[in-house]
Protein backbone atom coordinates (compact mmCIF):
# COMPACT_ATOMS: atom_id res chain seq x y z
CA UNK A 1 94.90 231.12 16.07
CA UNK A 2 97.45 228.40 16.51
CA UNK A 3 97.04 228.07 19.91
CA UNK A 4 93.51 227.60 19.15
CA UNK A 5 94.43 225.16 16.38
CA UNK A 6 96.85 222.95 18.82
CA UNK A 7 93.69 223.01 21.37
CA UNK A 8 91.83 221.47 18.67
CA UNK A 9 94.12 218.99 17.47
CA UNK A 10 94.92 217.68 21.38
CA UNK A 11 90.83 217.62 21.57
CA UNK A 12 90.65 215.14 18.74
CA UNK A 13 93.53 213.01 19.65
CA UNK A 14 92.10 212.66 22.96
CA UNK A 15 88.57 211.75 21.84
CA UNK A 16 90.13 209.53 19.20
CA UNK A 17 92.06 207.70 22.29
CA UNK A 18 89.23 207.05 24.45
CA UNK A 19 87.27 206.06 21.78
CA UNK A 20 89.79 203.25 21.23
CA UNK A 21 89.89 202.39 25.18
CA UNK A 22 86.39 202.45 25.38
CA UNK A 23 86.18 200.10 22.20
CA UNK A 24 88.77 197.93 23.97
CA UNK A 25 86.89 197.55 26.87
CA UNK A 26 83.60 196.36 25.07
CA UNK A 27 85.30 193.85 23.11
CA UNK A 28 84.13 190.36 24.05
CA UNK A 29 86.73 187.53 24.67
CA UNK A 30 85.93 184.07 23.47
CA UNK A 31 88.22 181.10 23.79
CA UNK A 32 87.77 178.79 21.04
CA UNK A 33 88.17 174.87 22.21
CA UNK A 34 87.99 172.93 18.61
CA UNK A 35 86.86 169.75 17.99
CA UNK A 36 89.38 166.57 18.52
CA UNK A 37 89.97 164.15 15.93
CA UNK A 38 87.72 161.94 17.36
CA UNK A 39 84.90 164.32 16.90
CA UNK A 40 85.47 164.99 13.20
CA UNK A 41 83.06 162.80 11.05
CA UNK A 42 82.94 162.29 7.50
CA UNK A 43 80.71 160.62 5.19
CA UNK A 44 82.99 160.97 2.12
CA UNK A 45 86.31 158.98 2.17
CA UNK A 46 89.92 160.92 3.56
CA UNK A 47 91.20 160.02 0.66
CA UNK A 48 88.66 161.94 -1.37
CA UNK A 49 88.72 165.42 1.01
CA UNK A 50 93.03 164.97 0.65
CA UNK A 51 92.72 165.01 -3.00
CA UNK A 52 90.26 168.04 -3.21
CA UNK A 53 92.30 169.91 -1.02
CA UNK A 54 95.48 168.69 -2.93
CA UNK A 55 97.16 167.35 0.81
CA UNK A 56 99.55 165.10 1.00
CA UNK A 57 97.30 162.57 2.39
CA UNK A 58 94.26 161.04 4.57
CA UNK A 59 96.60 161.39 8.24
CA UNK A 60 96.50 165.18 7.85
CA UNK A 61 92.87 165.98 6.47
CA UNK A 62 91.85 166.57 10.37
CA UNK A 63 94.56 168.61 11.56
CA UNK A 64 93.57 170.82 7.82
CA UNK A 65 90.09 171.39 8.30
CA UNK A 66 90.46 172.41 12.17
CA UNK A 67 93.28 174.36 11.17
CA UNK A 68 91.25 176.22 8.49
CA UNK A 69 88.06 176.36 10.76
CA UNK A 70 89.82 178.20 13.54
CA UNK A 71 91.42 179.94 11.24
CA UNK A 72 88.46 181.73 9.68
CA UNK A 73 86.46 181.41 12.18
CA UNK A 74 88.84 183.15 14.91
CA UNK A 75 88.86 186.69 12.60
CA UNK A 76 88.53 189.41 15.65
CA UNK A 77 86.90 192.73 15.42
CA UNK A 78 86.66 195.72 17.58
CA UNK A 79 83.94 193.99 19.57
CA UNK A 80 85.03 190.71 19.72
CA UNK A 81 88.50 189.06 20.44
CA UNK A 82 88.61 184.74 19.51
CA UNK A 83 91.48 182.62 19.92
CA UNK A 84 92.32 179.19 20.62
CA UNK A 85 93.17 177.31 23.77
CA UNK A 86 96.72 176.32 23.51
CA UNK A 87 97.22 172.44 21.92
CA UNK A 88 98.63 171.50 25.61
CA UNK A 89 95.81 173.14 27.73
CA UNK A 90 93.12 171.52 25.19
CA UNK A 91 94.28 167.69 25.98
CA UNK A 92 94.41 168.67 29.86
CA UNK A 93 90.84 170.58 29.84
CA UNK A 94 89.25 167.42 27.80
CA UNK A 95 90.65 164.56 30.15
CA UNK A 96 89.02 166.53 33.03
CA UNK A 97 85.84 167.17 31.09
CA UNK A 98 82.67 164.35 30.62
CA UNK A 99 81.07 164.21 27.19
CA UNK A 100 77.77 163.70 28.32
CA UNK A 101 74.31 163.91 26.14
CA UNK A 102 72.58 166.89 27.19
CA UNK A 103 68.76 166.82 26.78
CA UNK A 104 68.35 171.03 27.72
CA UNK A 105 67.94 173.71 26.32
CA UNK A 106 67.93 170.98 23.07
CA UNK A 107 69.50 168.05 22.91
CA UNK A 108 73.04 167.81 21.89
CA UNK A 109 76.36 166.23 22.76
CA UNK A 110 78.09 168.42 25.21
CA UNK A 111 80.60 168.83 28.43
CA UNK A 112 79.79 168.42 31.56
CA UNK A 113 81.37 171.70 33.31
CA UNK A 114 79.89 171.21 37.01
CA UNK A 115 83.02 169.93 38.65
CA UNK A 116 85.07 171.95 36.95
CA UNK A 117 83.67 175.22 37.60
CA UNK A 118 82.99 174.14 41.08
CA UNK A 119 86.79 173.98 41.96
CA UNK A 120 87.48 177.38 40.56
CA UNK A 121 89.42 176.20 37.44
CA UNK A 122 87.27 177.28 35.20
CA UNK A 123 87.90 180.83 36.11
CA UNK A 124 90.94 180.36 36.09
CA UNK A 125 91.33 178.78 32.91
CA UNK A 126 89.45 181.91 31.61
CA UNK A 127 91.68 184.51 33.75
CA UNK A 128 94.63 182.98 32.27
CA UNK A 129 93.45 183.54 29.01
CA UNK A 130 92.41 187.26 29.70
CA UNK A 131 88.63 185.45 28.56
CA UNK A 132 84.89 186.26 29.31
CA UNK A 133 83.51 183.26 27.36
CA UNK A 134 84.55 179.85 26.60
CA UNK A 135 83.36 178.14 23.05
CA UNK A 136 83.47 174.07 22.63
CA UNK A 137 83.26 172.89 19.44
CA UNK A 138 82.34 169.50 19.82
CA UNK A 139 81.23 168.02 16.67
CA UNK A 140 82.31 168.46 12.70
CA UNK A 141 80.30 166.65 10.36
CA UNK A 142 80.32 165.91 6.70
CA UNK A 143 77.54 164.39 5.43
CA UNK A 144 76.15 163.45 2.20
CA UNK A 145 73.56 164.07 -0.04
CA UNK A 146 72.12 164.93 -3.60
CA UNK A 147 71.45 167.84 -5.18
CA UNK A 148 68.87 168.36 -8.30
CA UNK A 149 71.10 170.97 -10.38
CA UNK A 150 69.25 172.58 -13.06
CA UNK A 151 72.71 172.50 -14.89
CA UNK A 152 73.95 168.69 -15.97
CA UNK A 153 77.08 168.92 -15.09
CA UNK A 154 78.60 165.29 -15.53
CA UNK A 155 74.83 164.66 -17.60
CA UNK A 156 73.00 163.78 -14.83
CA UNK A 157 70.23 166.08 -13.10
CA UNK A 158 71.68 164.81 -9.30
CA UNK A 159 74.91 165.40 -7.98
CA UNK A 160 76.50 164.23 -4.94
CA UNK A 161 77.54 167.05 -2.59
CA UNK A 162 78.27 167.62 1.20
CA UNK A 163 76.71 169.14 3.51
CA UNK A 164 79.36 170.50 6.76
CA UNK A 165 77.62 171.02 10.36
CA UNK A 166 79.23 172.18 13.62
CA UNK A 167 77.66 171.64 17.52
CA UNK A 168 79.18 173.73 20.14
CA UNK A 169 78.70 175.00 23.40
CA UNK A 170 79.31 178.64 24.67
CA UNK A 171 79.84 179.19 28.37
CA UNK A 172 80.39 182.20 30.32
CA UNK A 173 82.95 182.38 33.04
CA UNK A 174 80.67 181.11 36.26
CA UNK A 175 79.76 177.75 33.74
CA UNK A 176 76.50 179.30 32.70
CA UNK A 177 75.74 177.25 29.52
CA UNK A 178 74.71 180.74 27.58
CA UNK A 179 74.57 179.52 23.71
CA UNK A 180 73.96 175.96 21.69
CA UNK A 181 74.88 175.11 18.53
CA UNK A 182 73.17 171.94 17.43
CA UNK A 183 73.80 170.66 13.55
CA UNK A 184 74.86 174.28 12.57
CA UNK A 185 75.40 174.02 8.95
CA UNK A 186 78.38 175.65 7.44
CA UNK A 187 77.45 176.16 3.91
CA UNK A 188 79.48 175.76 1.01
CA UNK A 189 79.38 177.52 -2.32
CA UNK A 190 76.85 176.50 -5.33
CA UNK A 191 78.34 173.81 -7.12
CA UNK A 192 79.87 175.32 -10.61
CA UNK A 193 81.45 174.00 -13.90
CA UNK A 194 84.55 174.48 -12.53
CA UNK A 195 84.25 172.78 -8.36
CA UNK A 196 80.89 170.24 -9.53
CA UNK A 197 83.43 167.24 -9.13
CA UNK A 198 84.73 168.41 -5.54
CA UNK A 199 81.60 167.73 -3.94
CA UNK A 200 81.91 170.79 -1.91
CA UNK A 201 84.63 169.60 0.01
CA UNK A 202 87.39 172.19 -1.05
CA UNK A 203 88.06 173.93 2.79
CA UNK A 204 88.30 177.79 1.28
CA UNK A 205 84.73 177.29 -0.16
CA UNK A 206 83.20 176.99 3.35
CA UNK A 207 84.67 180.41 4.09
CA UNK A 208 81.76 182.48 3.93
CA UNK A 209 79.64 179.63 5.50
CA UNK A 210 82.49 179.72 8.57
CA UNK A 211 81.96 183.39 8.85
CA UNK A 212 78.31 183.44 8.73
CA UNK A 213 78.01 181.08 11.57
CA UNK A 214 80.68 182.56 13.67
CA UNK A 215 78.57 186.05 13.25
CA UNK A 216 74.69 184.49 14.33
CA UNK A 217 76.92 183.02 17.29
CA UNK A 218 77.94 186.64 18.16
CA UNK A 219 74.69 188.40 17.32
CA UNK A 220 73.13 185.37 20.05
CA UNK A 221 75.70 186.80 22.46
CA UNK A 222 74.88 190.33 22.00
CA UNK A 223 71.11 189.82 22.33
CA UNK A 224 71.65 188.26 25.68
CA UNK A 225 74.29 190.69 26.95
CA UNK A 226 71.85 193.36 26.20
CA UNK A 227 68.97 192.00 27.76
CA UNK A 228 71.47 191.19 31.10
């Protein structure tokens, strides 16, 4: 009866094992290139997104908000695995890279990755990275606009609020452009009593928005990988 009962236990410690390996093995790779500060746009005023994120002022709001993005956007899972491309690598890949204005699949603002998949360093760049895909984000926006509340919060029936978008390109380790991302909102909470004056511009209220994107991206990559 022991015997039997060690059998049993080794059984389920080795199913539990390759279970793990085998979950290892499926788990999708993305390197995450975020956007520069040239590519973060705002609407509303430094000053303003500083002060609703209570920084110590307008020369760190960038570094903040990518921080935060890749932050929440980065969260791995058994199937996938996202990280960033180290701050040194980043600066090297984007001085070999052309922004170019892509008119296909849609048209967006995008990398030109011809060159630099020809000359192998773009599997490289991956292999180094233990990668299978390679995400750009090359555009944050904040925009503005007005919302009808049904609630008067400051008396008024409009209230000024933001509205955050992403582009970004996916690409798969032979440069195949695979996924676009063109004016992907990130949605923010409902304005409340208690945020109405932030104008949605507090960074931990896009968290749910962040994740929600960053899962549609992977559900995009699934669809394909099943149909391949």
């Amino acid at each position: 009866m022991r015997f039997s009962s060690k059998i049993l236990v080794l059984l389920v410690l080795l199913t539990s094992f390759a279970s793990h390996v085998q979950s290892q093995k499926k788990a999708k790779r993305i390197l995450i290139v975020p956007f520069d500060r040239f590519d973060f746009e705002s609407s509303f005023s430094l000053t303003k997104i500083a002060i609703e994120n209570n920084l110590s002022g307008d020369d760190v709001v960038y570094q903040f908000y990518k921080n935060h993005f890749i932050k929440e956007f980065s969260t791995s899972t058994d199937e996938v695995v996202m990280f960033e491309l180290q701050e040194a690598d980043a600066k090297y890949l984007m001085s070999k890279l052309p922004r170019v204005y892509k008119r296909k699949p849609v048209t967006h603002n995008g990398y030109d990755l011809k060159a630099y998949t020809e000359s192998g360093k773009l599997a490289g760049l991956l292999d180094n990275y233990a990668a299978d895909y390679i995400l750009f984000v090359s555009k944050y926006f904040i925009s503005n606009r007005l919302l009808t509340t049904k609630s008067n919060f400051d008396g008024s029936k409009f209230l000024n609020w933001s509205r955050h978008e992403i582009d970004y390109e996916l690409y798969d380790k032979s440069g195949e452009l695979l996924i676009v991302g063109d004016h992907i909102e990130i949605k923010t909470i409902s304005p409340t009593q208690a945020n109405f004056n932030s104008a949605g511009l507090i960074a931990k209220d896009l968290n749910v928005g962040i994740l929600n994107v960053r899962n549609n991206l992977l559900e995009l990559l699934n669809s394909l990988t099943v149909e391949k």
